[in-house]
Protein backbone atom coordinates (compact mmCIF):
# COMPACT_ATOMS: atom_id res chain seq x y z
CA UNK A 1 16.65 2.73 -13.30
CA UNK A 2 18.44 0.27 -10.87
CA UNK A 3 20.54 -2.20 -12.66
CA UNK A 4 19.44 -5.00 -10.29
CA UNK A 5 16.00 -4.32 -9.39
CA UNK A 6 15.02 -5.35 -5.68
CA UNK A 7 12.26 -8.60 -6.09
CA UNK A 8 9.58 -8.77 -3.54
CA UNK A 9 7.21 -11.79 -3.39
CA UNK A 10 3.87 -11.15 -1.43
CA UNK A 11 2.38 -14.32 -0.91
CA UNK A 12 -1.30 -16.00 -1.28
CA UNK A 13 -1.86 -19.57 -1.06
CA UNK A 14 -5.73 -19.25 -0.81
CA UNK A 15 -4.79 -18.75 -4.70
CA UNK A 16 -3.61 -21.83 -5.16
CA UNK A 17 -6.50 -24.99 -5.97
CA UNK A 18 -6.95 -27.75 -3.49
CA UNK A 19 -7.77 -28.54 -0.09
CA UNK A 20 -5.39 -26.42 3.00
CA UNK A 21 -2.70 -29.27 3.35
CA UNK A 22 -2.30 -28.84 -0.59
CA UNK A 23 -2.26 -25.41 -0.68
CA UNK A 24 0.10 -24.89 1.97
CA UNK A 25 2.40 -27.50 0.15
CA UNK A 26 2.05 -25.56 -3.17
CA UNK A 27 2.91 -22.50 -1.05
CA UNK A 28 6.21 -23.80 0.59
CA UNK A 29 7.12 -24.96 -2.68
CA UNK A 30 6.66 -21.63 -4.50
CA UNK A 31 8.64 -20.04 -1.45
CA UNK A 32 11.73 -22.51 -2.58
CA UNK A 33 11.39 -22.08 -5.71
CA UNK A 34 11.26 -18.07 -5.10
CA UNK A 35 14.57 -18.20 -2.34
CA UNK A 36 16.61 -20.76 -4.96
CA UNK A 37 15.71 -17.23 -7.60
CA UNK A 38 17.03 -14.96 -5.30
CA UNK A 39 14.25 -12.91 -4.98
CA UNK A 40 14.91 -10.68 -1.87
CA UNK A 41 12.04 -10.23 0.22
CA UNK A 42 9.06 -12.30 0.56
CA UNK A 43 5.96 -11.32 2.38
CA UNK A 44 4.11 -14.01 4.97
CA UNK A 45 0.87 -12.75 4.18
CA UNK A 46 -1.27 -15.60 5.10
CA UNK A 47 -3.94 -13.20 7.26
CA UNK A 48 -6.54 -15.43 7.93
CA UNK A 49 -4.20 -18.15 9.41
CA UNK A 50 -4.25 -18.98 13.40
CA UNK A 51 -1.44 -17.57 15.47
CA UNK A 52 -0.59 -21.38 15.49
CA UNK A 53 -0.54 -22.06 12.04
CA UNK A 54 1.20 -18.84 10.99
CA UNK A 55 4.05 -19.11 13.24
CA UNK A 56 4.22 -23.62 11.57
CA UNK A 57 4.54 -21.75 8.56
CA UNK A 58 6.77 -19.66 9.09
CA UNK A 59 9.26 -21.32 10.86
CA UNK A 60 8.97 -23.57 7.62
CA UNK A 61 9.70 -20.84 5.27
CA UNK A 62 12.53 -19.85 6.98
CA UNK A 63 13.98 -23.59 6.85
CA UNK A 64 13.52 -23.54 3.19
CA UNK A 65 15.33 -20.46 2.78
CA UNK A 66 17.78 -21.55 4.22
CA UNK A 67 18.36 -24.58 2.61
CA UNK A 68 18.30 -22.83 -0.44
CA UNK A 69 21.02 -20.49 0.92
CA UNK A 70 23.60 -23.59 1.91
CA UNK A 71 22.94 -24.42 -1.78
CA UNK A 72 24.40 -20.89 -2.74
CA UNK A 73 28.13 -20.61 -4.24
CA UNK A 74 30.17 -17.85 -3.17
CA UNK A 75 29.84 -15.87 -6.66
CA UNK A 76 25.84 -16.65 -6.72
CA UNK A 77 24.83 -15.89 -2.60
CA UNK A 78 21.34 -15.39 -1.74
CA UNK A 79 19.90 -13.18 0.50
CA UNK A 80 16.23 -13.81 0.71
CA UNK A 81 14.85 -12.61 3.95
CA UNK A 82 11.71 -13.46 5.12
CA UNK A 83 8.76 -10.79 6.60
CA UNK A 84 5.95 -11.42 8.13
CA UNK A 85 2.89 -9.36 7.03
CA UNK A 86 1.67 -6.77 10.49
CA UNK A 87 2.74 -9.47 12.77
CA UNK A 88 5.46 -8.64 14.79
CA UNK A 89 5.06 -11.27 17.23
CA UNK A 90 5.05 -14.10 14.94
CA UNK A 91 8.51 -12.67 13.23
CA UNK A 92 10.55 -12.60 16.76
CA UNK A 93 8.81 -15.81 17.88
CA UNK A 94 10.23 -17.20 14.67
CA UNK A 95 13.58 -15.91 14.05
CA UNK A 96 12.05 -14.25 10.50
CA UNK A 97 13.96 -11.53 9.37
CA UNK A 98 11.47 -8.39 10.04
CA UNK A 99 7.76 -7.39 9.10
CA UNK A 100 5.63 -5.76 6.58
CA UNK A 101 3.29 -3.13 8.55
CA UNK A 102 0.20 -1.60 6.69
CA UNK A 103 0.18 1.63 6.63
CA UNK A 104 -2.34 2.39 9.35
CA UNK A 105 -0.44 0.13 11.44
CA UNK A 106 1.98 0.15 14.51
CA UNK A 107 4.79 2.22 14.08
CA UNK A 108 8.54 0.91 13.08
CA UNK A 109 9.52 2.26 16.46
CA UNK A 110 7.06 0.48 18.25
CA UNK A 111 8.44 -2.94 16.03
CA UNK A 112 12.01 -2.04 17.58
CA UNK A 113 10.80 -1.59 20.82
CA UNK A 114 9.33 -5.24 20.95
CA UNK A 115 12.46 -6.66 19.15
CA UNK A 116 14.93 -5.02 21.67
CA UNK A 117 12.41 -6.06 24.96
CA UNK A 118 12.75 -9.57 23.01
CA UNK A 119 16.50 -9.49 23.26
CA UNK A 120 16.50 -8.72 26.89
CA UNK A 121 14.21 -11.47 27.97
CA UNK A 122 16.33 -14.47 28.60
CA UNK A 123 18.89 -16.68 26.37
CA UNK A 124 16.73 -18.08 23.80
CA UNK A 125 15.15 -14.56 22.78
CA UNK A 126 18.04 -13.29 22.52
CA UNK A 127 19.34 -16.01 20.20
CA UNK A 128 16.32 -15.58 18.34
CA UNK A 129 16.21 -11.90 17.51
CA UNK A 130 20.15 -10.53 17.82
CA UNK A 131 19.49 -8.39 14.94
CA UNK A 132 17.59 -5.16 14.11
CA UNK A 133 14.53 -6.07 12.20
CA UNK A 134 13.83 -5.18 8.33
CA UNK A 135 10.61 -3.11 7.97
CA UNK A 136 8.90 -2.79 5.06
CA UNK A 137 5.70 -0.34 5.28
CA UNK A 138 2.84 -0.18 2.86
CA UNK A 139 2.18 3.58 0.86
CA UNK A 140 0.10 4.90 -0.69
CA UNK A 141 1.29 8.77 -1.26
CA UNK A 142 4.21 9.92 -2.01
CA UNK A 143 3.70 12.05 2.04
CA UNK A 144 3.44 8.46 3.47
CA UNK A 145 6.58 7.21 1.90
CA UNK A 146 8.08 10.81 3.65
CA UNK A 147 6.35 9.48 6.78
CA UNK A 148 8.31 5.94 6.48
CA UNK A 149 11.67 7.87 6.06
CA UNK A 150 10.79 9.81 9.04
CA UNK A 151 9.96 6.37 11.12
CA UNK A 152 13.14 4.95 9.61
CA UNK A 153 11.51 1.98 7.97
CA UNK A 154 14.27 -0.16 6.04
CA UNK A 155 11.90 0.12 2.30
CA UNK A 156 8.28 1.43 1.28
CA UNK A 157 6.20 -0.58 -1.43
CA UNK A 158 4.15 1.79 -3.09
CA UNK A 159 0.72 0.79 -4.42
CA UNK A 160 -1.74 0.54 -6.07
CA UNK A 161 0.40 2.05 -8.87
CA UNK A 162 -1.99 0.17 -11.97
CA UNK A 163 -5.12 -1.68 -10.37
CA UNK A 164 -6.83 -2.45 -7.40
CA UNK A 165 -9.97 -3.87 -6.84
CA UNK A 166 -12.69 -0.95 -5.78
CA UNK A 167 -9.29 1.54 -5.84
CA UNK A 168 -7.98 4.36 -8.11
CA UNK A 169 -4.75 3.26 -9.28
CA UNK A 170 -1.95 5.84 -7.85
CA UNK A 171 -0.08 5.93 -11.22
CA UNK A 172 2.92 6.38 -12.57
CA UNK A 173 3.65 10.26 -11.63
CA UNK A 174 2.66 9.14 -8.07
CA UNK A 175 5.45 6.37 -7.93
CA UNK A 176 7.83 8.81 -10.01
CA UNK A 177 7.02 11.55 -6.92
CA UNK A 178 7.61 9.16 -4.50
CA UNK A 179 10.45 7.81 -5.88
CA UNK A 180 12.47 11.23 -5.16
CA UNK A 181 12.56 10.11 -1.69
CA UNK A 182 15.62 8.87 0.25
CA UNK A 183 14.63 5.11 0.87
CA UNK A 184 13.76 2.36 -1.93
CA UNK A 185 10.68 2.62 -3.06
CA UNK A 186 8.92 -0.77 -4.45
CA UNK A 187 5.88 -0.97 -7.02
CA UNK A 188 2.82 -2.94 -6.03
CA UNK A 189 -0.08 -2.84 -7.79
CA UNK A 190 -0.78 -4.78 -11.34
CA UNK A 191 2.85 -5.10 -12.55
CA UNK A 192 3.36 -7.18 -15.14
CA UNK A 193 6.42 -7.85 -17.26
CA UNK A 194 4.65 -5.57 -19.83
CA UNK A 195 4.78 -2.20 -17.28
CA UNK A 196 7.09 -3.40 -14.80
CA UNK A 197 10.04 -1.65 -16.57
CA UNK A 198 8.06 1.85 -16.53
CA UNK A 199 7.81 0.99 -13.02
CA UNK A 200 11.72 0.87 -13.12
CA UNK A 201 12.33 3.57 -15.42
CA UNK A 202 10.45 6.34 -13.09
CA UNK A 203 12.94 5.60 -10.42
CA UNK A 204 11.21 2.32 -8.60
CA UNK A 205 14.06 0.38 -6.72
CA UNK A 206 12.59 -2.74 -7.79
CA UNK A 207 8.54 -4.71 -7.84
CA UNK A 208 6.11 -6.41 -5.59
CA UNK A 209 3.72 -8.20 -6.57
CA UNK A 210 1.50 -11.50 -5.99
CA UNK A 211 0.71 -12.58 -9.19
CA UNK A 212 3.67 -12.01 -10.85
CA UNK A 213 5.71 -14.08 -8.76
CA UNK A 214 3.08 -16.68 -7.88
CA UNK A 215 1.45 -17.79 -10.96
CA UNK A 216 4.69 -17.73 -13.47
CA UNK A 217 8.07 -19.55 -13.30
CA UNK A 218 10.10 -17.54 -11.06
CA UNK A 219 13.49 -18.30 -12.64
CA UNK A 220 12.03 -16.74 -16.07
CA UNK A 221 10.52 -14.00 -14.17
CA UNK A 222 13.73 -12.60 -12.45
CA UNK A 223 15.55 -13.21 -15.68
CA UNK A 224 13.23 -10.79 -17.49
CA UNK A 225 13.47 -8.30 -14.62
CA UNK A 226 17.09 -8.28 -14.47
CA UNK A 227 18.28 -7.78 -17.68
């Protein structure tokens, strides 16, 4: 069981009540209060949003974050990095720090290829993407977490390990299987702070989740998880 679990916020401001500007405020907010946590990774995963309005929102995120990080002390630094869910376009055109891909989705060497063509293309892309990209990839068998090795994605979150709507969980000998592999291996999928540490315990290198994250105090949250 890893003694500092990796946190991964996947987020969903349709969740929240109110009209879109107050929902989007609620969201930015939650994203603050998530980065001034330091939870590691969180997830753009507004799908339904215009090109637009995804790329407003992210280049907002990414301010927050990193106001939150110029807050940071030297024996506290944060290192929440942003990803954009399947949208690799949005994350260069935004300076995020990688992408979430679905499992069915490009590959991670077709997500390098467009960050390195983005490097080349003149002054500002290049100050924009300098960096290789962080690419999480969605599983759902322990053979596609194998296949995410082999595409050398940077983590895999594995779901649905509990519940899913119209889904068979995977389980926890899934998630213990595909936990054997050489790359961290997050659980998605119903965690709670009830089963989160059997998550841990069969070799998870930390937890996704929406709910979790979204609809709790984050700050009581991470201190429960990293015990």
């Amino acid at each position: 069981m890893p003694e500092s679990p990796l946190l991964y916020y996947i987020t969903d401001r349709t969740a929240f009540p109110g009209d879109e500007p107050t929902r989007r405020q609620r969201l930015l907010d939650k994203i603050a209060e998530a980065a001034s946590q330091g939870i590691d990774y969180i997830q753009l995963r507004e799908k339904d949003l215009s090109t637009r309005d995804l790329e407003s929102l992210a280049r907002e995120a990414i301010r927050i974050i990193g106001r939150a990080k110029k807050l940071a002390t030297d024996h506290w630094p944060l290192t929440t990095a942003l990803l954009i869910n399947s949208r690799t376009d949005v994350a260069i055109a935004t300076a995020a720090d990688g992408v979430h891909l679905r499992s069915n989705d490009i590959s991670p060497q077709e997500v390098r290829a467009a960050w390195q063509g983005s490097c080349g293309a003149g002054a500002l892309a290049r100050e924009i993407s300098p960096r290789k990209p962080l690419i999480a990839i969605s599983c759902h068998s322990p053979q596609e977490v194998a296949k995410a090795i082999a595409n050398q994605a940077t983590l895999a979150v594995f779901a649905p390990v509990f519940e899913k709507t119209n889904t068979q969980p995977t389980g926890l000998e899934a998630l213990r299987q595909a936990c054997q592999a050489k790359i961290p291996v997050l659980a998605l999928g119903g965690v709670t702070l009830q089963n989160a540490q059997s998550c841990l315990q069969a070799g998870a290198a930390g937890i996704a989740a929406i709910r979790l994250f979204q609809e709790n105090e984050i700050d009581k949250i991470v201190r429960q998880l990293r015990i």
